[in-house]
PDB file of N, CA and C in Angstrom:
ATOM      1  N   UNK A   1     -65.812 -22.006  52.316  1.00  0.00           N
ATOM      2  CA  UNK A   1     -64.915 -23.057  52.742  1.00  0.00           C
ATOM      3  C   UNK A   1     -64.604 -22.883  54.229  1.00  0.00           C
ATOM      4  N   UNK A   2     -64.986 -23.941  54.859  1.00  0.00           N
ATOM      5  CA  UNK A   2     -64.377 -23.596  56.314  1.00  0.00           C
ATOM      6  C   UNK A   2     -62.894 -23.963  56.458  1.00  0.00           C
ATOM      7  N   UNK A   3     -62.565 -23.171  57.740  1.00  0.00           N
ATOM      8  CA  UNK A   3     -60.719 -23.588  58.036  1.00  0.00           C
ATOM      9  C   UNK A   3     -60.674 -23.393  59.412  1.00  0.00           C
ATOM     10  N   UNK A   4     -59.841 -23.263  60.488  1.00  0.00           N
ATOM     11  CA  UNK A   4     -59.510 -23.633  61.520  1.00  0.00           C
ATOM     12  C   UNK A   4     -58.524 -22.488  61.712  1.00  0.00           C
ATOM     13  N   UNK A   5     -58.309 -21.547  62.745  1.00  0.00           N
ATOM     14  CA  UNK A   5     -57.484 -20.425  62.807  1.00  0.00           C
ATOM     15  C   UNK A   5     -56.873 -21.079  64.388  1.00  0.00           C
ATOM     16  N   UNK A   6     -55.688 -21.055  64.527  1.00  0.00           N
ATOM     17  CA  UNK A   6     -54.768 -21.510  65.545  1.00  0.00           C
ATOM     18  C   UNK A   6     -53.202 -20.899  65.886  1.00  0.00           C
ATOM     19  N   UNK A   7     -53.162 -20.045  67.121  1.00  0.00           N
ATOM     20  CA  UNK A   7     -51.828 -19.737  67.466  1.00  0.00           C
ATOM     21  C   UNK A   7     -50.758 -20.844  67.204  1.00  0.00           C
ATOM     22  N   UNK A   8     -49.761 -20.322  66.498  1.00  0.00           N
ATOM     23  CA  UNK A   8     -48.587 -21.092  66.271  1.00  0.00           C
ATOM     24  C   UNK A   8     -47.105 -20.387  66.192  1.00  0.00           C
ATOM     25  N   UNK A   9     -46.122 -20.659  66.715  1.00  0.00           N
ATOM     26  CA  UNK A   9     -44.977 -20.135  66.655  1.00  0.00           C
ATOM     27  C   UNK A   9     -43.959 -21.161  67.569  1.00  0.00           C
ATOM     28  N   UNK A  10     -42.666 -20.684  67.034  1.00  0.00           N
ATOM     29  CA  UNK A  10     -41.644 -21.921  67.552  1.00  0.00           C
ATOM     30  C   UNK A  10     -41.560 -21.457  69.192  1.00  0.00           C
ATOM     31  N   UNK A  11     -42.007 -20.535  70.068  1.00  0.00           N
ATOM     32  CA  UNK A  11     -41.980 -20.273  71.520  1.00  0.00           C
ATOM     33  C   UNK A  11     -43.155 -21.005  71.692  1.00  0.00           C
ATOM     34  N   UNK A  12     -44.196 -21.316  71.297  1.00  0.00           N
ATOM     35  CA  UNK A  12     -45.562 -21.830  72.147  1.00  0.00           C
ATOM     36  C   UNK A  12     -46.405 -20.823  72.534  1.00  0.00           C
ATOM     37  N   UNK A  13     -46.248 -19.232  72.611  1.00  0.00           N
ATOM     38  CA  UNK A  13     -46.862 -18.502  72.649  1.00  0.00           C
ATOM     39  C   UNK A  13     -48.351 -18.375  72.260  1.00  0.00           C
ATOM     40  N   UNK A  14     -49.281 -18.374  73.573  1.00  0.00           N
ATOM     41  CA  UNK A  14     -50.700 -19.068  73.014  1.00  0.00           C
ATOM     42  C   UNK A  14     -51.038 -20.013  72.612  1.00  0.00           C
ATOM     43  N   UNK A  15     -50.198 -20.771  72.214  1.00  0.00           N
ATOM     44  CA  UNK A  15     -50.594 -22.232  71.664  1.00  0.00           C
ATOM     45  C   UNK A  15     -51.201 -23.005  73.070  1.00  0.00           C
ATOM     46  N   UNK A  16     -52.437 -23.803  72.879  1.00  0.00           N
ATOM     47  CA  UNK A  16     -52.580 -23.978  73.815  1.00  0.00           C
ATOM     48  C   UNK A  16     -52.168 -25.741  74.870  1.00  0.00           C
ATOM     49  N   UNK A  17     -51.170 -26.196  73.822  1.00  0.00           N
ATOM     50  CA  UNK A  17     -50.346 -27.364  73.467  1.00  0.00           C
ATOM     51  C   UNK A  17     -48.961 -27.127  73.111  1.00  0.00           C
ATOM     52  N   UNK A  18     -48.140 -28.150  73.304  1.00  0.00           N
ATOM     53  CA  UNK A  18     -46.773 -27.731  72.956  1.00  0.00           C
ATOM     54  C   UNK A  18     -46.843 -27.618  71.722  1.00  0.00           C
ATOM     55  N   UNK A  19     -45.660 -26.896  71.276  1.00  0.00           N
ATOM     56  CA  UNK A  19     -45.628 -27.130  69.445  1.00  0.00           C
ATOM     57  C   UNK A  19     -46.084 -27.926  68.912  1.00  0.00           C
ATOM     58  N   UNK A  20     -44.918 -29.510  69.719  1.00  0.00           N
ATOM     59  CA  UNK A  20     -45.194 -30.341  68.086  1.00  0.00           C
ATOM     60  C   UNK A  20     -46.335 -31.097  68.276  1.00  0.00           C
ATOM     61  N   UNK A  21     -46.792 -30.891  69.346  1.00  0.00           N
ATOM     62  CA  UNK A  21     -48.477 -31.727  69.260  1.00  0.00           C
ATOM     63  C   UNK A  21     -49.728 -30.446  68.466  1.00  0.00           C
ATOM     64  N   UNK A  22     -49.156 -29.649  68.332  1.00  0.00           N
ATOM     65  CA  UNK A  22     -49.962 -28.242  67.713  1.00  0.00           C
ATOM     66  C   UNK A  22     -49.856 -28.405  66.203  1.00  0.00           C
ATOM     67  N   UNK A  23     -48.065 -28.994  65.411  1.00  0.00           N
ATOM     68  CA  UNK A  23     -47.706 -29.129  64.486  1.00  0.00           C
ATOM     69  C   UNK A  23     -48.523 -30.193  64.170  1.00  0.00           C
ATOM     70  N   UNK A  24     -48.829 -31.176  65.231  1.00  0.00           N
ATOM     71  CA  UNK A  24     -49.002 -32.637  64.539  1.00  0.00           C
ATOM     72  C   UNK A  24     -50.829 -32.490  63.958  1.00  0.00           C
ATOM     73  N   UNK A  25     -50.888 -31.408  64.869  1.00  0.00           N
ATOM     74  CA  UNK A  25     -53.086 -31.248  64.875  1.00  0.00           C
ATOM     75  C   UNK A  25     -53.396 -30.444  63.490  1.00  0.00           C
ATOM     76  N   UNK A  26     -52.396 -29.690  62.732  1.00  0.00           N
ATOM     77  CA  UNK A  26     -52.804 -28.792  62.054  1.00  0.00           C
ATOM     78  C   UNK A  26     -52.347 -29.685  60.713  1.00  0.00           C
ATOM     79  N   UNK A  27     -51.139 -30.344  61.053  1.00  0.00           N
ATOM     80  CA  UNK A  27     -51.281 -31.317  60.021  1.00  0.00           C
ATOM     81  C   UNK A  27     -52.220 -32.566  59.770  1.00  0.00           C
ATOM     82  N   UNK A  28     -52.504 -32.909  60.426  1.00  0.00           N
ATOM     83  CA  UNK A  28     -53.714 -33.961  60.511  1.00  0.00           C
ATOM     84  C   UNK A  28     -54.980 -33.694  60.442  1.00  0.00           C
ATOM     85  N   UNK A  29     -55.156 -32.165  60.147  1.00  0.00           N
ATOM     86  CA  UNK A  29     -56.696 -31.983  59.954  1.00  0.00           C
ATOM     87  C   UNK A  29     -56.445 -32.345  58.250  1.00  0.00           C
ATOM     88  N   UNK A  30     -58.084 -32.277  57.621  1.00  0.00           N
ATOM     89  CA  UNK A  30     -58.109 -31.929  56.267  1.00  0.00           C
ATOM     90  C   UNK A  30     -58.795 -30.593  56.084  1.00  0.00           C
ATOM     91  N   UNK A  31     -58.512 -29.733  56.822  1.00  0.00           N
ATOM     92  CA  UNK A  31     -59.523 -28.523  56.195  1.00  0.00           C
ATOM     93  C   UNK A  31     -58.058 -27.467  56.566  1.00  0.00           C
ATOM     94  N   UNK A  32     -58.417 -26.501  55.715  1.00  0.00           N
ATOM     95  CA  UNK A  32     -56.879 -25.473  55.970  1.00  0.00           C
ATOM     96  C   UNK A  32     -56.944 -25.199  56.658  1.00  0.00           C
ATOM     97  N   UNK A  33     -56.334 -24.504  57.509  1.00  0.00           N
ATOM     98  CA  UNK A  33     -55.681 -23.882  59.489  1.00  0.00           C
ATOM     99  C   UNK A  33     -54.723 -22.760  58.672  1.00  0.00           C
ATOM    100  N   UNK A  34     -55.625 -21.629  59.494  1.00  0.00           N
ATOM    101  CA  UNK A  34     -55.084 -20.185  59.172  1.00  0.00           C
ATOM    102  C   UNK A  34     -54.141 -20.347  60.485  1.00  0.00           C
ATOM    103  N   UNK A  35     -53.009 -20.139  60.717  1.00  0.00           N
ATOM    104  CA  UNK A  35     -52.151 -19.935  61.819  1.00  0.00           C
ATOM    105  C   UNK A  35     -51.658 -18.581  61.907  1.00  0.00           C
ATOM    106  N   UNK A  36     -52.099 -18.536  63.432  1.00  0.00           N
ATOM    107  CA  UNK A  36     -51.878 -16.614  63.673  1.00  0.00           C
ATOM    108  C   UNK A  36     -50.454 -17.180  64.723  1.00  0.00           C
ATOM    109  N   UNK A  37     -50.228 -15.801  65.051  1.00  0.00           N
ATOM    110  CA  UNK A  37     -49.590 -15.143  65.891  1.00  0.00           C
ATOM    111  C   UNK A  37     -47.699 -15.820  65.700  1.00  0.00           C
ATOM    112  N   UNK A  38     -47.588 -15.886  64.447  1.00  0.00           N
ATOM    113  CA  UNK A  38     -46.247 -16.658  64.134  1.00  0.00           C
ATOM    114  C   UNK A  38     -44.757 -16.564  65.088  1.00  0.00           C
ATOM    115  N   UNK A  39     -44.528 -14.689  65.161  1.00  0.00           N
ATOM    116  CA  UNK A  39     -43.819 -13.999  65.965  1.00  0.00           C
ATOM    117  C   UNK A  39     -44.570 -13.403  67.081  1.00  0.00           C
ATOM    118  N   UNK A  40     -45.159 -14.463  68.254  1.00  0.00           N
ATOM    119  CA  UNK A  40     -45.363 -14.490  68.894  1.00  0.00           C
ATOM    120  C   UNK A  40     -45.447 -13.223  69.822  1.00  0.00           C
ATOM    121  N   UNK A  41     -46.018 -12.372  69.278  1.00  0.00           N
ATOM    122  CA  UNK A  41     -46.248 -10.637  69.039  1.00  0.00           C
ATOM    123  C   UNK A  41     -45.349 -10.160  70.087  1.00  0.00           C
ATOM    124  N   UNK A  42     -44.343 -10.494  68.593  1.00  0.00           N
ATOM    125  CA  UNK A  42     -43.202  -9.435  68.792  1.00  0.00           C
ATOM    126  C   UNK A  42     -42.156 -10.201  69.829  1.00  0.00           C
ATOM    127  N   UNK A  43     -41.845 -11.481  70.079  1.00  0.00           N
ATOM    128  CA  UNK A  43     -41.028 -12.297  70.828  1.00  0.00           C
ATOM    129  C   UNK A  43     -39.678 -13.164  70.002  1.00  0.00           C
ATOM    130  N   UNK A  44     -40.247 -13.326  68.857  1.00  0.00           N
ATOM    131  CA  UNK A  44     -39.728 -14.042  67.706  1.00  0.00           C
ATOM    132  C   UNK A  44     -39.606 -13.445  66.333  1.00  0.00           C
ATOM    133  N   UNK A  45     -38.089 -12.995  65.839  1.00  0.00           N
ATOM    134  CA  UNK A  45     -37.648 -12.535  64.838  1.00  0.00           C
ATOM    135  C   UNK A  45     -38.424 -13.098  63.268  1.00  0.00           C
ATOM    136  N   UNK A  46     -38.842 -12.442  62.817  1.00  0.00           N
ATOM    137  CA  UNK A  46     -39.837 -13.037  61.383  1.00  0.00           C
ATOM    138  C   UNK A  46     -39.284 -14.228  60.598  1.00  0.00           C
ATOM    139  N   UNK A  47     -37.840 -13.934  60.648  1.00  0.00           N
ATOM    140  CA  UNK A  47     -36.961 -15.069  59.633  1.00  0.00           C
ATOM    141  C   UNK A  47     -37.262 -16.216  60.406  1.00  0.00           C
ATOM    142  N   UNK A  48     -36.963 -16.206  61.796  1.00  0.00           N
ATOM    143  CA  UNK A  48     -37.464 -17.321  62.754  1.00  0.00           C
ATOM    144  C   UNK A  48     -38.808 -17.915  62.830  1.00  0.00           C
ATOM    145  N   UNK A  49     -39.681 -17.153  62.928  1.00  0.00           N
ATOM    146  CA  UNK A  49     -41.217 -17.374  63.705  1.00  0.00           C
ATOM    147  C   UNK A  49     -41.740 -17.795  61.940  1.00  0.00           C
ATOM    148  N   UNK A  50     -41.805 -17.140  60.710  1.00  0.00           N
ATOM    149  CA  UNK A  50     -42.105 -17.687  59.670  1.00  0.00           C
ATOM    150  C   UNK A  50     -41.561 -18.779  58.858  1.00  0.00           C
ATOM    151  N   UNK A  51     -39.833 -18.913  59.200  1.00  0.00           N
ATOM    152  CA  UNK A  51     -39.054 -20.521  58.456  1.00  0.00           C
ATOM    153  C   UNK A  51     -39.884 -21.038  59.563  1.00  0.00           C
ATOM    154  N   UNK A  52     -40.284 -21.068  60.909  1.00  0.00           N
ATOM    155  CA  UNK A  52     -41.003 -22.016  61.534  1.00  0.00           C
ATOM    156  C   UNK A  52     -42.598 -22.947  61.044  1.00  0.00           C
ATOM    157  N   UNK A  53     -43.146 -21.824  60.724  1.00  0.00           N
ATOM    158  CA  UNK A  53     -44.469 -21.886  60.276  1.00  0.00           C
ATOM    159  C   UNK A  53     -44.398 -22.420  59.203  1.00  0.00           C
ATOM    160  N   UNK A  54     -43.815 -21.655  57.992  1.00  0.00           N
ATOM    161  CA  UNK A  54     -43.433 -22.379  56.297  1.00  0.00           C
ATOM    162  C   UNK A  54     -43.217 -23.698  56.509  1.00  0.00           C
ATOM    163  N   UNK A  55     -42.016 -24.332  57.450  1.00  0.00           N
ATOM    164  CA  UNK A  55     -41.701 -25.541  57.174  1.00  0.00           C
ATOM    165  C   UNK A  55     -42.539 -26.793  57.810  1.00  0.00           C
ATOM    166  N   UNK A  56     -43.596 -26.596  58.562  1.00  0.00           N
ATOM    167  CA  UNK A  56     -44.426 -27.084  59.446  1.00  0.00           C
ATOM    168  C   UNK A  56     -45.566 -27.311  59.384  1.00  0.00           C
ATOM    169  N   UNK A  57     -46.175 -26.390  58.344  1.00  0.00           N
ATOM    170  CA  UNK A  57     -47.849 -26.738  57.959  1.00  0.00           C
ATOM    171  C   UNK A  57     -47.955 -27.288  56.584  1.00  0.00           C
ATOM    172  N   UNK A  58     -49.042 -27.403  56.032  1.00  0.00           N
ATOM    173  CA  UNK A  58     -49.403 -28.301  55.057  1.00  0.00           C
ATOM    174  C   UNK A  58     -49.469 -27.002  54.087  1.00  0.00           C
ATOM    175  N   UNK A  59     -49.265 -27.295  52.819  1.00  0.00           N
ATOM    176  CA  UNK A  59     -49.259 -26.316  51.529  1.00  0.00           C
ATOM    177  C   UNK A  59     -50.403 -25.891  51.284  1.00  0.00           C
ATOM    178  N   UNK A  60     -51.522 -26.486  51.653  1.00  0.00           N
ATOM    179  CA  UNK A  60     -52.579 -25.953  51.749  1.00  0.00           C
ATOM    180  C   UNK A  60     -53.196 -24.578  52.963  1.00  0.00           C
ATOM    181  N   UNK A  61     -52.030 -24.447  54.065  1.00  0.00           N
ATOM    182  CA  UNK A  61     -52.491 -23.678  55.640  1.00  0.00           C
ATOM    183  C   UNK A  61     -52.085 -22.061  54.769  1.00  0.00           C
ATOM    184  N   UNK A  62     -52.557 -21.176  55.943  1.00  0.00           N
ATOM    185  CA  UNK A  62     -51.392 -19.952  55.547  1.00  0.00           C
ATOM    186  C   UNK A  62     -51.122 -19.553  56.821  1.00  0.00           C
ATOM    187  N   UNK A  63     -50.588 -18.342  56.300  1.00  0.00           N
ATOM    188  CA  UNK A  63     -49.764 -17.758  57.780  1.00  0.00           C
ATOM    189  C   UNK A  63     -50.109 -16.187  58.246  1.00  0.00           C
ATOM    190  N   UNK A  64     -51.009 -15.578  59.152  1.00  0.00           N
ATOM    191  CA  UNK A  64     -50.819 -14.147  58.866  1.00  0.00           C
ATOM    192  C   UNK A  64     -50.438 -13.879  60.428  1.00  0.00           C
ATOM    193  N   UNK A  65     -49.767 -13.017  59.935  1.00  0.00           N
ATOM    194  CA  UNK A  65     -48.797 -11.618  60.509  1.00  0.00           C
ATOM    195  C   UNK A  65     -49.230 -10.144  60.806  1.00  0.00           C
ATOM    196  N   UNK A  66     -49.000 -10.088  62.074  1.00  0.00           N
ATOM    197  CA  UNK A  66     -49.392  -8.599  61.894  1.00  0.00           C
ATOM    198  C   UNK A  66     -48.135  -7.404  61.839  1.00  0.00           C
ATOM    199  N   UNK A  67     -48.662  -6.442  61.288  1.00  0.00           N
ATOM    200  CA  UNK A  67     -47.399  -5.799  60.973  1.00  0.00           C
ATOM    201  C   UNK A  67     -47.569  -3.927  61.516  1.00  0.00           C
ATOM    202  N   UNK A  68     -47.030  -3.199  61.475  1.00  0.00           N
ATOM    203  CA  UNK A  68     -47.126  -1.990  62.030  1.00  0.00           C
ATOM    204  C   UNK A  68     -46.529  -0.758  60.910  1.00  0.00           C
ATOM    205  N   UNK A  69     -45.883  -1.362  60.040  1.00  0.00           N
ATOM    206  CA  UNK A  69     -45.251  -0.338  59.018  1.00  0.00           C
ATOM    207  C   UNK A  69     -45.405  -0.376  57.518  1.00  0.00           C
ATOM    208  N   UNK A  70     -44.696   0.282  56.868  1.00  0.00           N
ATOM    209  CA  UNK A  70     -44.918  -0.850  55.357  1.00  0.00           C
ATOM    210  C   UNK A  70     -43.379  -1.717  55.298  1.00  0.00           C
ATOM    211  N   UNK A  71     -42.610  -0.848  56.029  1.00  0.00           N
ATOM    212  CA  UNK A  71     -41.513  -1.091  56.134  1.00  0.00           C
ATOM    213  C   UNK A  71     -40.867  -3.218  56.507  1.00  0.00           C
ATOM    214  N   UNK A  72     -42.121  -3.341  57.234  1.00  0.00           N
ATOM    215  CA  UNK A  72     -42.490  -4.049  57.772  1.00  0.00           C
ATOM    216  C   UNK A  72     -43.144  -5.590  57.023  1.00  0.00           C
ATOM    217  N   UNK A  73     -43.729  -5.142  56.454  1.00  0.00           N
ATOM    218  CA  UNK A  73     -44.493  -5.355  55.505  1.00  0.00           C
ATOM    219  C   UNK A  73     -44.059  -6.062  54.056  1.00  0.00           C
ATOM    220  N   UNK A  74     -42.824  -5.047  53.730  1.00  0.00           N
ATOM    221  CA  UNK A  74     -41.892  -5.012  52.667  1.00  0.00           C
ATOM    222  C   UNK A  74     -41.159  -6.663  53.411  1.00  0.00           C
ATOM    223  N   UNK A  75     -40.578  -6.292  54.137  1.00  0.00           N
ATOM    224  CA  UNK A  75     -39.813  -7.059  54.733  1.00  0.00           C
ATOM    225  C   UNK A  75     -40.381  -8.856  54.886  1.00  0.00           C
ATOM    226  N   UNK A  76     -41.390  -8.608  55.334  1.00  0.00           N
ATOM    227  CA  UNK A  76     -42.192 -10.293  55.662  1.00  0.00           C
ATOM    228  C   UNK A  76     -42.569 -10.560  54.460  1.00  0.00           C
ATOM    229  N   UNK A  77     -43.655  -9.996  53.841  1.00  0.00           N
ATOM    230  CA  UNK A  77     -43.449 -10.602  52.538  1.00  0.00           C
ATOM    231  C   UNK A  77     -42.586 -11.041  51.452  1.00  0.00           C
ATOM    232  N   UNK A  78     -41.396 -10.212  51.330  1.00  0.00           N
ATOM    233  CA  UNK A  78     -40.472 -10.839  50.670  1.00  0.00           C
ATOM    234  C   UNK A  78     -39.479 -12.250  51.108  1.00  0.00           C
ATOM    235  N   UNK A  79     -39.683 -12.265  52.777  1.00  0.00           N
ATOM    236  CA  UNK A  79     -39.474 -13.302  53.694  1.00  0.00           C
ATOM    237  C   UNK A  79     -39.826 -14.378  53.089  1.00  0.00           C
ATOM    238  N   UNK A  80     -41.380 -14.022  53.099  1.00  0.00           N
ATOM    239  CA  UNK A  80     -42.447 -14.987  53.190  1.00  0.00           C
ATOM    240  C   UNK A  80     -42.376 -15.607  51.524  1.00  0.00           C
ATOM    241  N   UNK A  81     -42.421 -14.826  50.645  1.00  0.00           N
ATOM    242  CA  UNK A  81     -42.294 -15.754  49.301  1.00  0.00           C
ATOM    243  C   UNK A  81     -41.069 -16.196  49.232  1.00  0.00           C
ATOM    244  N   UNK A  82     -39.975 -16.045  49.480  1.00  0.00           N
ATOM    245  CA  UNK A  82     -38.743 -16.983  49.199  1.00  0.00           C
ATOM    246  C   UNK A  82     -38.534 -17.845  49.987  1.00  0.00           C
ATOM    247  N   UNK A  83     -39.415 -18.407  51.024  1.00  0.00           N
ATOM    248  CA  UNK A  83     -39.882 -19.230  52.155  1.00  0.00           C
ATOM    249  C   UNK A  83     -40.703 -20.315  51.060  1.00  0.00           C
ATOM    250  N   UNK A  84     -42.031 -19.567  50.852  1.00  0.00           N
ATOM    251  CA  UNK A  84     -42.631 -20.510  50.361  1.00  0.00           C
ATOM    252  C   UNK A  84     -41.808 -21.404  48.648  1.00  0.00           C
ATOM    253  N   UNK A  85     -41.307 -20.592  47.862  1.00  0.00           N
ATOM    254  CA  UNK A  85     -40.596 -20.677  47.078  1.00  0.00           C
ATOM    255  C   UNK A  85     -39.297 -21.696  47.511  1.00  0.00           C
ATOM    256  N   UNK A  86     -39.048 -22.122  48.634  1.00  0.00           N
ATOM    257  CA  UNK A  86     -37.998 -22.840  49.028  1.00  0.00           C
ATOM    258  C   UNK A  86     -36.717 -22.188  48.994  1.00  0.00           C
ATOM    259  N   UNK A  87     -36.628 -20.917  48.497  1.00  0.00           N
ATOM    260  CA  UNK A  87     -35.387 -20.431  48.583  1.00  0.00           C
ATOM    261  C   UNK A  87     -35.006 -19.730  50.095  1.00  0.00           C
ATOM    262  N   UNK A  88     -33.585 -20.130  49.856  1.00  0.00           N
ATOM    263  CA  UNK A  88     -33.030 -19.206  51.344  1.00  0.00           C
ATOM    264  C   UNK A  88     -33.314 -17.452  51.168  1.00  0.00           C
ATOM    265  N   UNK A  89     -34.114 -16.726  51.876  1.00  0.00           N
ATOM    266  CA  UNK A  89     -34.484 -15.592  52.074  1.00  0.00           C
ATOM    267  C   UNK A  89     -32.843 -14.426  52.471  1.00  0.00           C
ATOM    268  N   UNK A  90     -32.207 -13.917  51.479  1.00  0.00           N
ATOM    269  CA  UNK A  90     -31.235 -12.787  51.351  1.00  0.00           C
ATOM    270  C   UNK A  90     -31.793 -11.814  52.772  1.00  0.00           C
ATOM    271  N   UNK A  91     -31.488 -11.644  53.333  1.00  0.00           N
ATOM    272  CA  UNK A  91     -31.824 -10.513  54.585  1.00  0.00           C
ATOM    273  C   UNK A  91     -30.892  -9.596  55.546  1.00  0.00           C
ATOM    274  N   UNK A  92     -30.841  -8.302  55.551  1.00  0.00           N
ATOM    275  CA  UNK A  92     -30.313  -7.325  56.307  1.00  0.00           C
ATOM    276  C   UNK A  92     -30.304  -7.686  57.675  1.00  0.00           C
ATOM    277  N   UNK A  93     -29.350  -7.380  58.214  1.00  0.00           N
ATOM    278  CA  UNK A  93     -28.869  -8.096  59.779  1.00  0.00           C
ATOM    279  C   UNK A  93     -28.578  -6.746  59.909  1.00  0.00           C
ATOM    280  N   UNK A  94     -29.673  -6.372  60.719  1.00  0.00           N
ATOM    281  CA  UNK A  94     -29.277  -5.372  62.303  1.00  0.00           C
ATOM    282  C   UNK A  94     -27.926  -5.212  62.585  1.00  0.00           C
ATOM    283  N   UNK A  95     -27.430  -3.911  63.109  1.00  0.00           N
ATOM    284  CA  UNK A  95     -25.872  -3.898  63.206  1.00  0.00           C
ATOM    285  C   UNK A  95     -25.911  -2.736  64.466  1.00  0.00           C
ATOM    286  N   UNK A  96     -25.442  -3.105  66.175  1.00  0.00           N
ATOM    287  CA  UNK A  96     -25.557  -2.119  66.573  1.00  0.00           C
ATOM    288  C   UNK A  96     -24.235  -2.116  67.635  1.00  0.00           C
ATOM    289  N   UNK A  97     -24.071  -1.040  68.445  1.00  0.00           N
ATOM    290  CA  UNK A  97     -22.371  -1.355  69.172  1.00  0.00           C
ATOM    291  C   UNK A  97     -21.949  -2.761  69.751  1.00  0.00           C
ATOM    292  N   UNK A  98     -23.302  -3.480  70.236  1.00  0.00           N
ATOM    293  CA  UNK A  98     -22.768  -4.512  71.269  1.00  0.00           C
ATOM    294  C   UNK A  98     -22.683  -5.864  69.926  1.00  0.00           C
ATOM    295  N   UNK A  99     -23.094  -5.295  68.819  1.00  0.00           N
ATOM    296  CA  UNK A  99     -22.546  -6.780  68.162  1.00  0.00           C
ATOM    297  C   UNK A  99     -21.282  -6.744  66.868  1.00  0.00           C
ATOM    298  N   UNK A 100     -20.934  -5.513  66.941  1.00  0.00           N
ATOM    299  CA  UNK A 100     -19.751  -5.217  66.425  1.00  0.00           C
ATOM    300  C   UNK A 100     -18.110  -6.035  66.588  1.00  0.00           C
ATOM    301  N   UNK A 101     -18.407  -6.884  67.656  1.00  0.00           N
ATOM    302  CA  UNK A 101     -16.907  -7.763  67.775  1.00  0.00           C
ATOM    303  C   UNK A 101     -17.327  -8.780  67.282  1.00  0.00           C
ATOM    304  N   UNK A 102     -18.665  -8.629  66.543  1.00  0.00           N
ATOM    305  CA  UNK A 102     -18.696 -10.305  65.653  1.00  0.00           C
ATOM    306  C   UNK A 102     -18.558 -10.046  64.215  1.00  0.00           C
ATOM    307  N   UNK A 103     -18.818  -8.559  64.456  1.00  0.00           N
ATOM    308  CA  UNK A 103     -18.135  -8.164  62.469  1.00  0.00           C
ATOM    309  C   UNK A 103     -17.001  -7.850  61.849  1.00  0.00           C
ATOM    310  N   UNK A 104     -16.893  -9.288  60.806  1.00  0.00           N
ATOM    311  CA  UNK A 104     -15.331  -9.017  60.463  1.00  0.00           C
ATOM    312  C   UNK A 104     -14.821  -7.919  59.853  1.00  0.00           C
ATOM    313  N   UNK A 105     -13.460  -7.321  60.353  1.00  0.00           N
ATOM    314  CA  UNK A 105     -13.157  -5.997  59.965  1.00  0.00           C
ATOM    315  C   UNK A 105     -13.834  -4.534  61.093  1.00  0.00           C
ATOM    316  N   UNK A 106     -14.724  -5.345  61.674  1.00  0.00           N
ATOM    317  CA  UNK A 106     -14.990  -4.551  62.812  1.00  0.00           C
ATOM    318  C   UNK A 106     -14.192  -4.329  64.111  1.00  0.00           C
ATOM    319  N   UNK A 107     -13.413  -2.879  64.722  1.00  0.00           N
ATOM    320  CA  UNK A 107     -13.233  -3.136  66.314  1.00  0.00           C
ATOM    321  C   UNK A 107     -13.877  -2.911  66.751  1.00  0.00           C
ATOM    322  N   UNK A 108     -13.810  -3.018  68.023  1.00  0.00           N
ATOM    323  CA  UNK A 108     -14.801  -2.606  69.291  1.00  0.00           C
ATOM    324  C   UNK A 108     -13.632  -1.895  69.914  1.00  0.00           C
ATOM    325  N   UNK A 109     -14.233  -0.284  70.257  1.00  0.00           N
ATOM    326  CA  UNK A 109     -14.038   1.055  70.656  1.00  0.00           C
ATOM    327  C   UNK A 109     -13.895   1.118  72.080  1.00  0.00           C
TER     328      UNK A 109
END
């Protein structure tokens, strides 16, 4: 089966078109479009760069990711099926000194 492999992510990173004329090409083909570089290696947070991709291509495209851990790994994929699944994706938020005056019950020291 042939398919069509194309940079895509909500920065434009590599894309060699703005997004939504990139969105509009991958939807308007009929053959699937593998779309790389989602998190725009390493520019764009996964929850971001993949709700981008999920909500934008045709049910037929996919999406790959590259990853560096399993940790990693663990993480996007479980992203990634409650994405495709339509559900809102449950996810751990980073917690470090400078964003502590946005957590309730948190002071800043």
């Amino acid at each position: 089966m042939a398919a069509y492999i194309q940079p895509y992510n909500p920065i434009g990173f590599l894309c060699p078109l703005e997004t939504d004329w990139v969105g509009r090409i991958i939807n308007n083909t009929e053959k699937p479009v593998i779309v790389i570089k989602p998190l725009g290696a390493g520019r764009v947070l996964p929850s971001t760069g993949l709700n981008f991709c999920y909500s934008t291509i045709k049910p037929m495209d996919t999406v790959c990711v590259g990853m560096l851990s399993v940790e990693e790994v663990e993480e996007d994929v479980e992203l990634a099926c409650s994405l495709i699944a339509g559900a809102e994706a449950r996810r751990q938020y980073t917690y470090s000194r400078s964003k502590q005056v946005y957590v309730q019950g948190v002071t800043s020291e």
